[in-house]
C-alpha atoms as a PDB file:
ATOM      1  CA  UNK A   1       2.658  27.339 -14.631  1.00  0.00           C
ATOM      2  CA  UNK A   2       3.562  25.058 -17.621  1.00  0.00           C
ATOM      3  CA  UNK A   3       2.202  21.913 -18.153  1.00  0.00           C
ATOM      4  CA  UNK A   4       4.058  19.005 -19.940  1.00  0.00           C
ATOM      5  CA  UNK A   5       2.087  17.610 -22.827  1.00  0.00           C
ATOM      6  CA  UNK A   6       4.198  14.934 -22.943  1.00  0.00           C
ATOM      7  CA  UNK A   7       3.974  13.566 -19.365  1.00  0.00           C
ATOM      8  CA  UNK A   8       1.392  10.448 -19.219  1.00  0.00           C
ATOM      9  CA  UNK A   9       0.983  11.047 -15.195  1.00  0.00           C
ATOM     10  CA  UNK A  10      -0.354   6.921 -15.942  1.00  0.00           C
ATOM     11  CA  UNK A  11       1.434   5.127 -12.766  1.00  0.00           C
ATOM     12  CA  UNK A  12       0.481   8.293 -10.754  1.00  0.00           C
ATOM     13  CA  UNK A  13      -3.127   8.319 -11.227  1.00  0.00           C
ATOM     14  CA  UNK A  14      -2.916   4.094 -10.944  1.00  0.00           C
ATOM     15  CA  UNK A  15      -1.558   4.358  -7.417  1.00  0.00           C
ATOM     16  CA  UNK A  16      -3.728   7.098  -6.524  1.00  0.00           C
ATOM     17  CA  UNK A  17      -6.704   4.885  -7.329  1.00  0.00           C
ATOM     18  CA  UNK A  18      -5.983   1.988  -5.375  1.00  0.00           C
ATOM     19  CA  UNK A  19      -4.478   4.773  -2.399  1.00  0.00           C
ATOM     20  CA  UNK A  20      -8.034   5.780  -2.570  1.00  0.00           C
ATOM     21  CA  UNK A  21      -9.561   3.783  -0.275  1.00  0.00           C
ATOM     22  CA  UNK A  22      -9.274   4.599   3.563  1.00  0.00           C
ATOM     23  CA  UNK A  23      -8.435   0.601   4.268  1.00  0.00           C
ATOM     24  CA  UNK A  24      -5.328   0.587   1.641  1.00  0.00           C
ATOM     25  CA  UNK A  25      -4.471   4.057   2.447  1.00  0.00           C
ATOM     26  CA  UNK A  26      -4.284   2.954   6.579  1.00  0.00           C
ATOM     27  CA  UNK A  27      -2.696  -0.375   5.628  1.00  0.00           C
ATOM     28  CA  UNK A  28       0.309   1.688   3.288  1.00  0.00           C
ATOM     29  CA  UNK A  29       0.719   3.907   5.726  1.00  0.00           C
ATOM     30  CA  UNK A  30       1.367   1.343   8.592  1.00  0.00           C
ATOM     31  CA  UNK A  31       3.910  -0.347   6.618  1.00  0.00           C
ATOM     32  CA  UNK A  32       5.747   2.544   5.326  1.00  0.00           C
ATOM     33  CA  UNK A  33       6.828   2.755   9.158  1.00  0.00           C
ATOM     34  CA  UNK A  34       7.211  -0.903   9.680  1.00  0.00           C
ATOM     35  CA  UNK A  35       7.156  -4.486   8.309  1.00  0.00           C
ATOM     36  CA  UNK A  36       4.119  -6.635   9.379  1.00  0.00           C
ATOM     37  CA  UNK A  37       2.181  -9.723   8.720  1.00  0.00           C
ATOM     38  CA  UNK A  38      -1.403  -9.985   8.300  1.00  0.00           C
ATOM     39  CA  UNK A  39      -2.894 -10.739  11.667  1.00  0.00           C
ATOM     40  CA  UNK A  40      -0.997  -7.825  13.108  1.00  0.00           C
ATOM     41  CA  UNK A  41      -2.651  -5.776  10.440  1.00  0.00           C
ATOM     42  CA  UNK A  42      -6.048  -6.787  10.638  1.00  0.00           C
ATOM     43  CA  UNK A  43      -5.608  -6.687  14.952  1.00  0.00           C
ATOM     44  CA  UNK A  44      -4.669  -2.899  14.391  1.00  0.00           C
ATOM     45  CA  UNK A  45      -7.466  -2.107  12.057  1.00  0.00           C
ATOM     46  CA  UNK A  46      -9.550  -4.005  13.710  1.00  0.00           C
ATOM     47  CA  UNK A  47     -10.902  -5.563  10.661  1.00  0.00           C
ATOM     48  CA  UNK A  48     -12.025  -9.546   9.254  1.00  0.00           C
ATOM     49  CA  UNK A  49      -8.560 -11.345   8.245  1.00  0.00           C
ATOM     50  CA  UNK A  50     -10.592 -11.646   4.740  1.00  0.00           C
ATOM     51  CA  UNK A  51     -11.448  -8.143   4.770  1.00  0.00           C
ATOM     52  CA  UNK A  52      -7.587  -7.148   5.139  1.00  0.00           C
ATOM     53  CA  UNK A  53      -6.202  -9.958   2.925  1.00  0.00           C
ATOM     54  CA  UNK A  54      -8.550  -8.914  -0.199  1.00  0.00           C
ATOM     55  CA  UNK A  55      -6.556  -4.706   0.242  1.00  0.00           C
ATOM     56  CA  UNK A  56      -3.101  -6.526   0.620  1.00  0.00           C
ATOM     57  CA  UNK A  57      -4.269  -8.939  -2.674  1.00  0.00           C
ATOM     58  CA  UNK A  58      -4.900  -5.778  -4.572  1.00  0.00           C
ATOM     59  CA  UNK A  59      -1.755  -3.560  -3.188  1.00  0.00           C
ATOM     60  CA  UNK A  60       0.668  -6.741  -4.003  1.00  0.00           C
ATOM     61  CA  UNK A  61      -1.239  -6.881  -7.764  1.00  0.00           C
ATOM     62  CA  UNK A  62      -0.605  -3.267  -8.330  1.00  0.00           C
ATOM     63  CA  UNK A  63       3.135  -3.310  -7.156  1.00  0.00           C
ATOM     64  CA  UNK A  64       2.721  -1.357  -4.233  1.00  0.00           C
ATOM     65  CA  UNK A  65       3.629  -3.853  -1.569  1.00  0.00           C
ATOM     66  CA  UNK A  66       5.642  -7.086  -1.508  1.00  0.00           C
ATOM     67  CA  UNK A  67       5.063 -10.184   0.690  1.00  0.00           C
ATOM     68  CA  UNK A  68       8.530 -11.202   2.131  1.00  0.00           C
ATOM     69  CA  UNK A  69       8.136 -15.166   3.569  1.00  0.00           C
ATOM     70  CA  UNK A  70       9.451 -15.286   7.197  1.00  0.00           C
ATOM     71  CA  UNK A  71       9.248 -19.051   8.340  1.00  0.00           C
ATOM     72  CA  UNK A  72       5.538 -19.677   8.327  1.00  0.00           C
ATOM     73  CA  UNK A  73       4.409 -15.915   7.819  1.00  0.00           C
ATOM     74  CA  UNK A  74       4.450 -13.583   5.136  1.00  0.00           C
ATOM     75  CA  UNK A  75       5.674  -9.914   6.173  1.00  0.00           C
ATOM     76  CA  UNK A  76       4.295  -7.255   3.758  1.00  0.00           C
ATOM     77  CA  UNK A  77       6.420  -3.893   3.028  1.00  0.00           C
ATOM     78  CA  UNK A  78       6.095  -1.146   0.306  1.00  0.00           C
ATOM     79  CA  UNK A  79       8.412  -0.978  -2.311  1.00  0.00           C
ATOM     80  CA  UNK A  80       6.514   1.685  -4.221  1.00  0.00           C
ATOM     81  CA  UNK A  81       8.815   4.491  -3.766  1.00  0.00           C
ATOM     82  CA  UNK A  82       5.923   6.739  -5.083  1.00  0.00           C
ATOM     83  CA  UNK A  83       3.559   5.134  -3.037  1.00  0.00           C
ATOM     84  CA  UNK A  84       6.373   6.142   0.005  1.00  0.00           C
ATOM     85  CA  UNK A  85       6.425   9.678  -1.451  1.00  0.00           C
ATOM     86  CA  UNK A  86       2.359  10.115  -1.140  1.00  0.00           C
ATOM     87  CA  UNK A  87       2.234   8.891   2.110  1.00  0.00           C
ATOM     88  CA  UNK A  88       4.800  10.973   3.283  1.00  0.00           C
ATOM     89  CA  UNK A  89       2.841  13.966   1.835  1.00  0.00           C
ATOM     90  CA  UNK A  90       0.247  13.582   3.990  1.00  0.00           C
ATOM     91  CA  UNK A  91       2.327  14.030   7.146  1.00  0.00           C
END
């Protein structure tokens, strides 16, 4: 095994933080398959609307989802592709 001295492995361990909590980890993981607002997010977890809106706050901050406005609703998606790549690890 070699290991590259050079390689920072900064973004990696950043979205590995904030993929570190169960909540953000479910919420990612729902989204990777499909687009949804909050209220069908927080109906599936099962979870406060605050609750789910302070994970999606954080997940937008740290470029790992994107709100998309649909009429009166905002529909969250990733757009991390490694954020895609991790969850798709787990499977």
């Amino acid at each position: 095994m070699q290991f590259d001295i050079n390689r920072q492995f900064s973004e990696e361990a950043e979205i590995l933080k904030v993929l570190g909590h169960p909540i953000r980890l479910k919420i990612v993981a729902g989204l990777c398959t499909q687009e949804c607002n909050v209220k069908h997010i927080w109906e599936c977890l099962g979870l406060p609307q605050a609750t789910v809106s302070q994970h999606l706050a954080l997940l937008k901050h740290k470029g790992i989802i994107q709100g998309k406005r649909d009429g009166v609703e905002v529909r969250y998606s990733v757009t991390n592709t490694l954020a895609k790549k991790l969850i798709d690890s787990l499977d």
